[in-house]
Protein backbone atom coordinates (compact mmCIF):
# COMPACT_ATOMS: atom_id res chain seq x y z
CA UNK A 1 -12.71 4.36 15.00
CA UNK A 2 -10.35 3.75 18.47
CA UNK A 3 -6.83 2.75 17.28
CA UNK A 4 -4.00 1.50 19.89
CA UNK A 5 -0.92 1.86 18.29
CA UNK A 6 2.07 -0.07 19.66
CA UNK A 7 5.49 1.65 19.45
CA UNK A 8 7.06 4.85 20.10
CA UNK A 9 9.32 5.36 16.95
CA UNK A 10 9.79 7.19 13.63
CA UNK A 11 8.08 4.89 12.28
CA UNK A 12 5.04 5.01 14.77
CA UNK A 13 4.92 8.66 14.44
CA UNK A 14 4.19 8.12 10.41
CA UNK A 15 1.88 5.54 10.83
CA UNK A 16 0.26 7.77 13.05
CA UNK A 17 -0.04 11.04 10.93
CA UNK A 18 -1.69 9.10 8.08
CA UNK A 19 -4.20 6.93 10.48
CA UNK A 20 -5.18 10.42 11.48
CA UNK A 21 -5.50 12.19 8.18
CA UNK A 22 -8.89 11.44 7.64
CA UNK A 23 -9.96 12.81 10.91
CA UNK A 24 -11.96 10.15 12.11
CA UNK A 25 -9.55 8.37 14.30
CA UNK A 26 -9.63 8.36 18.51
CA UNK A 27 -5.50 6.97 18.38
CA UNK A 28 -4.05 6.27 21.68
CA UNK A 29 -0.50 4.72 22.06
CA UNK A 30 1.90 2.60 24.10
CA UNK A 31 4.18 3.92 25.36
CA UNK A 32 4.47 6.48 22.47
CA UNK A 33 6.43 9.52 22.55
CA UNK A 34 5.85 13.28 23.15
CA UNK A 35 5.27 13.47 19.35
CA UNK A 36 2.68 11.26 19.62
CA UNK A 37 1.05 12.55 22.60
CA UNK A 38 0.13 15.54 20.69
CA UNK A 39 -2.40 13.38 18.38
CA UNK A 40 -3.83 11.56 21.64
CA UNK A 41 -3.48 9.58 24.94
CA UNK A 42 -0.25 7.61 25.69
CA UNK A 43 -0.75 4.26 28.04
CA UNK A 44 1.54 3.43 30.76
CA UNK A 45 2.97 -0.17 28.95
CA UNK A 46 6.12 -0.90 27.38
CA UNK A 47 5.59 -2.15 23.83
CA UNK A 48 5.95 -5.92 25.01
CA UNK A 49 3.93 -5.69 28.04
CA UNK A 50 1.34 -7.97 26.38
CA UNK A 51 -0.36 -8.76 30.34
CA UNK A 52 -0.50 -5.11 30.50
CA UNK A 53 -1.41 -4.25 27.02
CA UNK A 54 -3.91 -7.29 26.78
CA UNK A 55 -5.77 -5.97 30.44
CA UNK A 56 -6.28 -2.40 28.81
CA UNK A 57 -8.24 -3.41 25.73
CA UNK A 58 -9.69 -6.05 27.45
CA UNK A 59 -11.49 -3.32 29.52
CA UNK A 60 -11.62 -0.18 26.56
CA UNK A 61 -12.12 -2.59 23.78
CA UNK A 62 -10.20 -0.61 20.67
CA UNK A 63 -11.44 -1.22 17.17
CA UNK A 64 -8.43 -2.18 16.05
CA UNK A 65 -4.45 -2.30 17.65
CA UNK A 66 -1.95 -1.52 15.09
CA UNK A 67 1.76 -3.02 15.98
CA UNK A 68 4.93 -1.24 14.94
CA UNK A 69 7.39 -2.98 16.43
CA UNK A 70 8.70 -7.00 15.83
CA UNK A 71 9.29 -7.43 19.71
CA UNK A 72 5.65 -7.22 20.67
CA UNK A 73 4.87 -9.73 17.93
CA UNK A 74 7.62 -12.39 18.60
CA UNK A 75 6.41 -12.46 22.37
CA UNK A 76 2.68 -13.07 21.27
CA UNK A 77 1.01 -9.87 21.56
CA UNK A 78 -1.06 -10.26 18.79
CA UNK A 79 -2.32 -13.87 19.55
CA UNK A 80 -3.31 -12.13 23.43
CA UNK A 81 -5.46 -9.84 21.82
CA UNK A 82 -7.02 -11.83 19.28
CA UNK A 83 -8.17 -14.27 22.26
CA UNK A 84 -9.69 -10.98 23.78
CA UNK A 85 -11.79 -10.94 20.48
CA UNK A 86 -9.87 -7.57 19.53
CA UNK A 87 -8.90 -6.97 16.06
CA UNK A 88 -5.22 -6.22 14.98
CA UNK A 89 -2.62 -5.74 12.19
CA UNK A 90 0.27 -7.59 13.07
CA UNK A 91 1.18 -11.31 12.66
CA UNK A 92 1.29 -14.23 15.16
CA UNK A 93 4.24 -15.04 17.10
CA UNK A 94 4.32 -18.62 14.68
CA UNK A 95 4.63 -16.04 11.48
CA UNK A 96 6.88 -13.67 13.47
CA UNK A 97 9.33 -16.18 13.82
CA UNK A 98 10.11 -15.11 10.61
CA UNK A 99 12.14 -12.52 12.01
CA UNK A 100 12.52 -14.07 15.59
CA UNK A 101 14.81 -16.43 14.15
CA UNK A 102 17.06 -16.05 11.15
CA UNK A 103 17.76 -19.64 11.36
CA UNK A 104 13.79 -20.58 10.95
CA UNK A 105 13.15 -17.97 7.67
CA UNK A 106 15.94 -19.92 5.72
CA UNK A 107 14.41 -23.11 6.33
CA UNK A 108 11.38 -21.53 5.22
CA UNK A 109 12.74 -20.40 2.27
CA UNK A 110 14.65 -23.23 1.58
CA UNK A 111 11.66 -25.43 1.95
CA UNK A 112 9.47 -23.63 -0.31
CA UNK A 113 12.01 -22.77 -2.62
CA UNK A 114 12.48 -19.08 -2.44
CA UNK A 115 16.45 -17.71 -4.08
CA UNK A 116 18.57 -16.85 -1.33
CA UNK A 117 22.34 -17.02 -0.09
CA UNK A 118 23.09 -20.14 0.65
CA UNK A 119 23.76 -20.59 4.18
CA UNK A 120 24.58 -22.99 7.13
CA UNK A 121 23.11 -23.37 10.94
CA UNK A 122 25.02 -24.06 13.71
CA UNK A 123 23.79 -24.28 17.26
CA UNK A 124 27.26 -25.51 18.62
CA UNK A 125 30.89 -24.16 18.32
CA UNK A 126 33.01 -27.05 17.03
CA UNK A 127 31.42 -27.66 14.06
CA UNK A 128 30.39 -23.88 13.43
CA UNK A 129 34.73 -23.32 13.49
CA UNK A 130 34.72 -26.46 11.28
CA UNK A 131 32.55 -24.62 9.16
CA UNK A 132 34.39 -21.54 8.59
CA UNK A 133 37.70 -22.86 8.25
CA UNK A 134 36.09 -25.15 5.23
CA UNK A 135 33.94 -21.95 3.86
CA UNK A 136 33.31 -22.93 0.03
CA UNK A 137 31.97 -19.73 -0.63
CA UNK A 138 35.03 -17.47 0.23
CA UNK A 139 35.27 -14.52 2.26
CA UNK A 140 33.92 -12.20 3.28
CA UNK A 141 31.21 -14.08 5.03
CA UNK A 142 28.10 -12.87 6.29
CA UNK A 143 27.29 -14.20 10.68
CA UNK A 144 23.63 -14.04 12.03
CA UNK A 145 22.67 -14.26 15.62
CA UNK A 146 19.96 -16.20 15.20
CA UNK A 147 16.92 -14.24 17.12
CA UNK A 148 16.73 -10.58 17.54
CA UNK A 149 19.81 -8.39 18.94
CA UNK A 150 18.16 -5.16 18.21
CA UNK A 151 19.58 -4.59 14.69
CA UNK A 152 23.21 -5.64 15.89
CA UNK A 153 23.23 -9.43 15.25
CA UNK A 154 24.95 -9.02 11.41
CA UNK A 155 28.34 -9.23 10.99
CA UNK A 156 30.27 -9.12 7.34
CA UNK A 157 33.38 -10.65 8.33
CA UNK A 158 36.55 -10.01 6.26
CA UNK A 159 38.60 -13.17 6.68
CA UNK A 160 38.38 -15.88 8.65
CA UNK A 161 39.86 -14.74 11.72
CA UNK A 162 37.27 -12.00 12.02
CA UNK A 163 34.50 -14.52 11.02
CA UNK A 164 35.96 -16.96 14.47
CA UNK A 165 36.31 -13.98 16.64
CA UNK A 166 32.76 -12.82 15.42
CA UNK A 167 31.13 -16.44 16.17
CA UNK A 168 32.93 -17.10 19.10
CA UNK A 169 31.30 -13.56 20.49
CA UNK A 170 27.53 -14.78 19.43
CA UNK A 171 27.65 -18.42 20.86
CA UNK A 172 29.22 -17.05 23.85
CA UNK A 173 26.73 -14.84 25.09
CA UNK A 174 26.87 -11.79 23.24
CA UNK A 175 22.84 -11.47 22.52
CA UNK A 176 22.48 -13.86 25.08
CA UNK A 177 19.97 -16.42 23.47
CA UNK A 178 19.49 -14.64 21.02
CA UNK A 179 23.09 -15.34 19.38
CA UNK A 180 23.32 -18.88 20.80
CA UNK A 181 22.79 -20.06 17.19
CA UNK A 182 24.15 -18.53 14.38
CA UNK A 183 23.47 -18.77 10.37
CA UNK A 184 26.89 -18.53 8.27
CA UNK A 185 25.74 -17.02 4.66
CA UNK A 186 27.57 -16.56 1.47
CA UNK A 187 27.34 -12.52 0.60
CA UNK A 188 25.70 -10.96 -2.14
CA UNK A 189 26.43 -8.49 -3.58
CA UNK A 190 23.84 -6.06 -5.88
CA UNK A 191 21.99 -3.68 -5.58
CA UNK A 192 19.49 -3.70 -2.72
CA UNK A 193 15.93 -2.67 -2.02
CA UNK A 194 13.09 -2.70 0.59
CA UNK A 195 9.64 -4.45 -0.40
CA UNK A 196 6.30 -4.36 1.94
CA UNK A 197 3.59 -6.40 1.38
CA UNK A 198 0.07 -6.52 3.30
CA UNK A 199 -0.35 -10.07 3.73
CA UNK A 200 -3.34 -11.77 4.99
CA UNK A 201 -3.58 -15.49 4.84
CA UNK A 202 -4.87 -18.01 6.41
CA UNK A 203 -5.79 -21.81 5.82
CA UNK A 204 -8.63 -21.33 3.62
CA UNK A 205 -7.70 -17.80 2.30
CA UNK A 206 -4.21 -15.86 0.67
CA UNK A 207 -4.39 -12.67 -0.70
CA UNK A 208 -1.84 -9.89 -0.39
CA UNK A 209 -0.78 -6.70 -1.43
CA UNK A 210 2.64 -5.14 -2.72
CA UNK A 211 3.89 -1.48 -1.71
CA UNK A 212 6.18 0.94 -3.88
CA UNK A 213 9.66 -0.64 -3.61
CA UNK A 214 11.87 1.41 -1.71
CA UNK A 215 15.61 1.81 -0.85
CA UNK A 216 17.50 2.51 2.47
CA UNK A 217 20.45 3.80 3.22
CA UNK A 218 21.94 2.03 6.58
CA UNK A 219 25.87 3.63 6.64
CA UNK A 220 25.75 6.93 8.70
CA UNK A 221 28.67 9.02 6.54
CA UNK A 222 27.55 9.73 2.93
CA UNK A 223 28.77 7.63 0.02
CA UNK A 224 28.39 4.36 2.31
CA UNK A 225 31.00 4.87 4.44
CA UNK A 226 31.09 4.09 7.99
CA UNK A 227 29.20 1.76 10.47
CA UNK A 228 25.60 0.61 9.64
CA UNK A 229 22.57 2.12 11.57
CA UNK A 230 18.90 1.68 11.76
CA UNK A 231 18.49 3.87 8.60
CA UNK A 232 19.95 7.20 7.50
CA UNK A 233 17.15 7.89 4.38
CA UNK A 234 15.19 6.29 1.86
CA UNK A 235 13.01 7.16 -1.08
CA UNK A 236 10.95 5.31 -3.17
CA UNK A 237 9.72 4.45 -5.65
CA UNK A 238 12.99 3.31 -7.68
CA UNK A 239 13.36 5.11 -10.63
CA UNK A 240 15.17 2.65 -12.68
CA UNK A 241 12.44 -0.38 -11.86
CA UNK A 242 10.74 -1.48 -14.80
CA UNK A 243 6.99 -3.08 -14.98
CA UNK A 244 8.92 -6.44 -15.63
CA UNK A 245 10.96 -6.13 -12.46
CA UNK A 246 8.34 -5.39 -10.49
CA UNK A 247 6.21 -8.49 -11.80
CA UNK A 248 9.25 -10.56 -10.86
CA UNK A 249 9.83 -9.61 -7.64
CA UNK A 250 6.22 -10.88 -7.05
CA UNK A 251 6.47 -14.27 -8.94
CA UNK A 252 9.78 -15.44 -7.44
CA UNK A 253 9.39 -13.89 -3.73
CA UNK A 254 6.18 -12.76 -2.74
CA UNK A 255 4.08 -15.35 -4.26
CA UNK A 256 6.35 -18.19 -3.11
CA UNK A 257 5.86 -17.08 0.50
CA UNK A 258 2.48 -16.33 0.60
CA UNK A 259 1.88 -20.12 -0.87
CA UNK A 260 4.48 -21.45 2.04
CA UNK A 261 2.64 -20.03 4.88
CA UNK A 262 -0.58 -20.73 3.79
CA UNK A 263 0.93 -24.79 3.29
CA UNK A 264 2.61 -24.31 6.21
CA UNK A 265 -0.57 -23.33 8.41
CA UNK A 266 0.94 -19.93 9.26
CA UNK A 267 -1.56 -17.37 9.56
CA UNK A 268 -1.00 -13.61 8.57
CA UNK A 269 -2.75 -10.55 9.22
CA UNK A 270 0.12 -7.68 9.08
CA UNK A 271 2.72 -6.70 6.48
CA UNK A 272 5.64 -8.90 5.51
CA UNK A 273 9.12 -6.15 4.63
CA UNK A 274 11.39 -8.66 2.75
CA UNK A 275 14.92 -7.45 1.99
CA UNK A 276 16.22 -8.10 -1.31
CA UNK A 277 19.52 -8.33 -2.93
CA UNK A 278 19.19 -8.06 -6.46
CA UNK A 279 21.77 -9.67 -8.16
CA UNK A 280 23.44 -10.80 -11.16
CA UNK A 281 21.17 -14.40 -10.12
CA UNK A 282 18.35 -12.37 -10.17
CA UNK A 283 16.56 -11.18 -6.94
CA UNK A 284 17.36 -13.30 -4.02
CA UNK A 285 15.86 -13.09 -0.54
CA UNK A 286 18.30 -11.51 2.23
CA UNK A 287 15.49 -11.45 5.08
CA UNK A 288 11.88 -11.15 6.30
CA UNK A 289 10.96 -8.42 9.01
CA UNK A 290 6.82 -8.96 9.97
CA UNK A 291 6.23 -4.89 10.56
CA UNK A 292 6.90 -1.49 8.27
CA UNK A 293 10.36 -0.60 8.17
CA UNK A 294 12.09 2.56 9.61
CA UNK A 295 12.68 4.92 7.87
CA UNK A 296 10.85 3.16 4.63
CA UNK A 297 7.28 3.60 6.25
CA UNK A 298 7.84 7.51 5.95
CA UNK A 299 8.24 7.39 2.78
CA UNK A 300 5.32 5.13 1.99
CA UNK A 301 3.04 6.68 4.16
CA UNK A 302 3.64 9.85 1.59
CA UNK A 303 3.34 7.55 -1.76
CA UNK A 304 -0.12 5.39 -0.25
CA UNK A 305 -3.02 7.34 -1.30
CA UNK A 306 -5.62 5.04 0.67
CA UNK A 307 -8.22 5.18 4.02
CA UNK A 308 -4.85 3.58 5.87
CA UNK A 309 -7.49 3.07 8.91
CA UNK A 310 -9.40 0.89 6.97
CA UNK A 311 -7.11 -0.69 4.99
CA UNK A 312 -5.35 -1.59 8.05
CA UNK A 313 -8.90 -3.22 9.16
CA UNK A 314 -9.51 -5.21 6.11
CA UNK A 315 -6.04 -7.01 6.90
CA UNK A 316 -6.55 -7.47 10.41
CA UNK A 317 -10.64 -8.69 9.81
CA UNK A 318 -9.14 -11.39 7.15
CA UNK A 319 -11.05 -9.71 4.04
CA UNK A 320 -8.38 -8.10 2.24
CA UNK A 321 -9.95 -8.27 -1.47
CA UNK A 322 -7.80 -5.60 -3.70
CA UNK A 323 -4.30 -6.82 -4.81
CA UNK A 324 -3.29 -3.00 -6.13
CA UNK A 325 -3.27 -0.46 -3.91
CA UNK A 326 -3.70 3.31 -4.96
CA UNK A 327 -1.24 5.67 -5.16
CA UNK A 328 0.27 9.32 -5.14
CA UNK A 329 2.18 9.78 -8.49
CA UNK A 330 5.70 10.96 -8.03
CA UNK A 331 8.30 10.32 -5.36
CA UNK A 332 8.91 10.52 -2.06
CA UNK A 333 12.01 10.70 0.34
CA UNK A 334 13.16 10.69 3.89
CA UNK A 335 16.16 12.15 5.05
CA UNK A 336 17.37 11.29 8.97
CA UNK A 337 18.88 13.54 11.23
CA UNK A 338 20.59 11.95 13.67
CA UNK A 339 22.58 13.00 17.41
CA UNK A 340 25.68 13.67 17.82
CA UNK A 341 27.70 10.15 18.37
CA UNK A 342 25.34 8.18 16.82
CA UNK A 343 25.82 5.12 16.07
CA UNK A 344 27.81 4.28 18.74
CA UNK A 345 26.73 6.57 21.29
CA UNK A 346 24.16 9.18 20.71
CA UNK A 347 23.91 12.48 22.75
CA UNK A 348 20.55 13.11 24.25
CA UNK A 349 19.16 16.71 25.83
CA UNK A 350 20.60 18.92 22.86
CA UNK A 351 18.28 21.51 21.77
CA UNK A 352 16.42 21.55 18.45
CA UNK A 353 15.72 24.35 16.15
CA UNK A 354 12.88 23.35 14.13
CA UNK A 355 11.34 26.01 12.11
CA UNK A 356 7.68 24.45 10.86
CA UNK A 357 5.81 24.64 8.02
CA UNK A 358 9.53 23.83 6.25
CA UNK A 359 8.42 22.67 3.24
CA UNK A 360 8.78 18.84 4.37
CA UNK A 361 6.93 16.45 7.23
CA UNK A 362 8.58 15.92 9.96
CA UNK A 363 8.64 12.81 11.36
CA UNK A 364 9.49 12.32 15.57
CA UNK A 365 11.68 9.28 16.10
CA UNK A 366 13.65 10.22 19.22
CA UNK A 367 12.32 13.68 20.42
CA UNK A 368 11.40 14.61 23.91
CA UNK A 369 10.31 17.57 24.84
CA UNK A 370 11.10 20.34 27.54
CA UNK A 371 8.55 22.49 29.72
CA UNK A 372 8.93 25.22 27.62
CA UNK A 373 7.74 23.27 24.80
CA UNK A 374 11.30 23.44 23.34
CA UNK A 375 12.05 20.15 21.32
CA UNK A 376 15.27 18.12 22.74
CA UNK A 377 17.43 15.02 21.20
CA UNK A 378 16.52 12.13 23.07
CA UNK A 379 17.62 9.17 20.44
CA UNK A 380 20.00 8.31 18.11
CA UNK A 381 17.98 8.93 15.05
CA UNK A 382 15.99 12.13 16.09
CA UNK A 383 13.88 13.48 13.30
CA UNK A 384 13.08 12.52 9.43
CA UNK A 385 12.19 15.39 6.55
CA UNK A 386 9.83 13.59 4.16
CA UNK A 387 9.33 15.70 0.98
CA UNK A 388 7.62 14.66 -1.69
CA UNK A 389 7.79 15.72 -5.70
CA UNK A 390 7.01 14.42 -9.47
CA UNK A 391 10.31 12.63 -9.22
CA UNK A 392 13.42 11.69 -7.61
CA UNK A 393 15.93 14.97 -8.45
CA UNK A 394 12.62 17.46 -7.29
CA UNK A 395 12.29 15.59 -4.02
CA UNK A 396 15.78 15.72 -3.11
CA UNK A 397 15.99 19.33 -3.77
CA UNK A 398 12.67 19.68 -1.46
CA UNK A 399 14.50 17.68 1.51
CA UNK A 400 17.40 20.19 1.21
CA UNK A 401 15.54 22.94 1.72
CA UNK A 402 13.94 21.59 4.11
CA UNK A 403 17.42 20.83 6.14
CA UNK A 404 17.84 24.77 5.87
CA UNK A 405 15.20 25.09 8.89
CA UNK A 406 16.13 22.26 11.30
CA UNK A 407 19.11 20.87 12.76
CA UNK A 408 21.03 21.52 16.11
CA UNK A 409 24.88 21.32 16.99
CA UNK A 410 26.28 17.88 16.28
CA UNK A 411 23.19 16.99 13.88
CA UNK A 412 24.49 13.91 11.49
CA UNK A 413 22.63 13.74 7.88
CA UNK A 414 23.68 12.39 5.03
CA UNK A 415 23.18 14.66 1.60
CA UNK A 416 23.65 11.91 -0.99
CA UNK A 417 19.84 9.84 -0.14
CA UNK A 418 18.87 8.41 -3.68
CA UNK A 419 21.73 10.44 -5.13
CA UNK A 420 23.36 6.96 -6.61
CA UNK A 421 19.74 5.66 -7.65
CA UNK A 422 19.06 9.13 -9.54
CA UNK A 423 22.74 8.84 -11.41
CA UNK A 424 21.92 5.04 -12.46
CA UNK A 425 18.74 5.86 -13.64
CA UNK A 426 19.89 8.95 -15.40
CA UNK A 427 22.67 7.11 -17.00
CA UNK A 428 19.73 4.89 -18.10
CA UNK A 429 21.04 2.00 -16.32
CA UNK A 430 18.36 -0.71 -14.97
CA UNK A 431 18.34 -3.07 -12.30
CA UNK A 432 19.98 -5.41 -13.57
CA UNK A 433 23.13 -3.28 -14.50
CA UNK A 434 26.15 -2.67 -11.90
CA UNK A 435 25.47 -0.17 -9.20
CA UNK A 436 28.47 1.78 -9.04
């Protein structure tokens, strides 16, 4: 089978590993990275280029075209290629608005009646002020920018001063259109988790598909302290998640939006990553992102024990049948390292030592490499250890070893991933119980 896989990312580098593991896959990529040019061709496009990327399997005619990324998807690639006749996991720009605009997935889960934060819209200042100075919900309080600001468009404002400064910032400009409107949300507080599900629906067909929850870790020092980032670890699956849980994640979240797209006439062929809050409500929605998460999709590439290829392929064609997938028993955890600097600033062209085997995978995110064939930082979050055991406490110790062989001067990684999740469940605390 010829993949195209768009992206160039941790993430991409995962997806690419386990397309690959059955060793029947011809995988090129675009851009990709030097990681993934060692597993096969890298094409000249940016990962929105949709003219570009549209003209190329127009003429080479892939099997299938795997998106990472939301960007691509919110700017249509997906519908370009399907009107080429190609095949491809990843959801219309109509479903990716999902995540192209904050202020469209709460009227979708308003209107279908999905537990969130409640929230308000505003697309113009006055009222937006109005608004905050008449908050009923108290403060802190949570500001959107509406469409995407690569990750930065989420502000938890302390008091009301920082919430004016903060909106006065979005409508101005900061994100450009992206933060012209802005969503105002009551925040919730809980304990929170990361769920994919394959979703393939259409008007005359729903099924879908639920992954291993998992949980990230988005402050950079350890004990959540510090500014957020794309994602400094995760494991799954949660140790402290009961059958129950799990069943009601699906009845009061999943279900409900697989129902509203399919009455809404919103097609989907890709995954759906919702962010959840649970809280002392229950769980309630915080988000929707329409691709795998980063670093979560290391650590369920490990856990998925499937033919990813052609479960990828039964989304995409519209025949997804099986509503359980199968899976590796035990755990599985990823543990960033990040640059020197990062978030704010991360310092490129450092040189890696990277012993391998080292008792984890190691997972590319923002690697380039020099002539010598020396490995250099070249991102903000540069590498993920994925180690995998019959629990929680084994795979920890696994990643730690695994640190022992890789690093560089200036490397940031945080030792406590799943360290809070293990205590809770080891106190025999569930979800539902405070997570101190």
């Amino acid at each position: 089978m010829k993949i195209l896989l768009i992206g160039s990312g941790g993430r991409e580098h995962a997806l690419a590993l386990k397309l690959q593991a059955g060793g029947q896959v011809q995988l090129c990529s675009a851009p990709g990275s030097a990681a993934l040019a060692g597993l096969g061709p890298c094409l000249p496009f940016k990962a929105d280029d949709v003219a570009g990327i549209r003209g190329w399997c127009a003429a080479n005619r892939p099997d299938l075209v795997v998106v990472g990324p939301e960007a691509p998807l919110v700017a249509g690639l997906a519908d370009a290629l399907r009107a080429e006749g190609i095949r491809v996991f990843g959801h219309d720009a109509a479903t990716a608005r999902l995540e192209g605009s904050k202020a469209f997935a709460k009227e979708f889960m308003f209107r279908h009646g999905i537990p969130c934060a409640a929230s308000a819209t505003f697309s113009e200042l006055a009222p937006a002020e109005a608004a905050i100075r008449d908050w009923a919900h108290g403060f802190p309080i949570v500001l959107k920018a509406d469409g995407l600001a690569a990750g930065k468009g989420v502000v938890l404002a302390a008091d009301q001063e920082e919430a004016l400064a903060t909106l006065r910032a979005f409508m101005g400009g900061q994100f450009g259109d992206a933060s012209r409107t802005v969503v105002l949300e009551e925040p919730l507080t809980g304990m929170e988790l990361s769920l994919h599900v394959l979703a393939d629906v259409d008007t005359d067909h729903a099924a879908f598909a639920v992954l291993p929850p998992c949980q990230d870790h988005k402050r950079i020092f350890e004990g959540d302290r510090g500014p957020n980032t794309g994602g400094m670890g995760a494991f799954g699956p949660l140790p402290f998640l009961r059958e129950a849980d799990l069943r009601r994640l699906t009845e009061e979240l999943v279900a409900p939006t697989i129902r509203g797209l399919r009455q809404d006439g919103l097609a989907a062929r890709g995954v759906l990553f919702l962010g959840v809050m649970w809280t002392a409500r229950g769980p309630l929605l915080l988000e929707y992102n329409v691709r795998f998460g980063d670093p979560e999709t290391q650590v369920l590439m490990e856990l998925l024990d499937e033919d990813l290829p052609g479960l990828l392929l039964e989304v995409a064609e519209g025949r997804l049948q099986r509503t359980a997938l199968a899976l590796r028993p035990g755990c599985a955890i990823a543990v960033v390292l990040a640059a020197e600097g990062y978030p704010e600033s991360a310092k490129k062209g450092v040189a890696i030592e990277l012993a391998e085997p080292c008792g984890a995978t190691v997972i590319h995110a923002g690697t380039r490499r020099r002539e010598d064939g020396a490995w250099l930082t070249d991102g903000g979050r540069v590498l993920a250890l994925v180690a995998t055991a019959a629990d929680l406490a084994q795979a920890r110790e696994r990643a730690e070893s695994a640190l022992l062989r890789v690093g560089w001067p200036g490397m940031q990684v945080r030792h406590d991933i799943g360290l809070r999740a293990l205590n809770h469940a080891r106190a025999g605390r569930g979800v539902n119980d405070p997570f101190a």
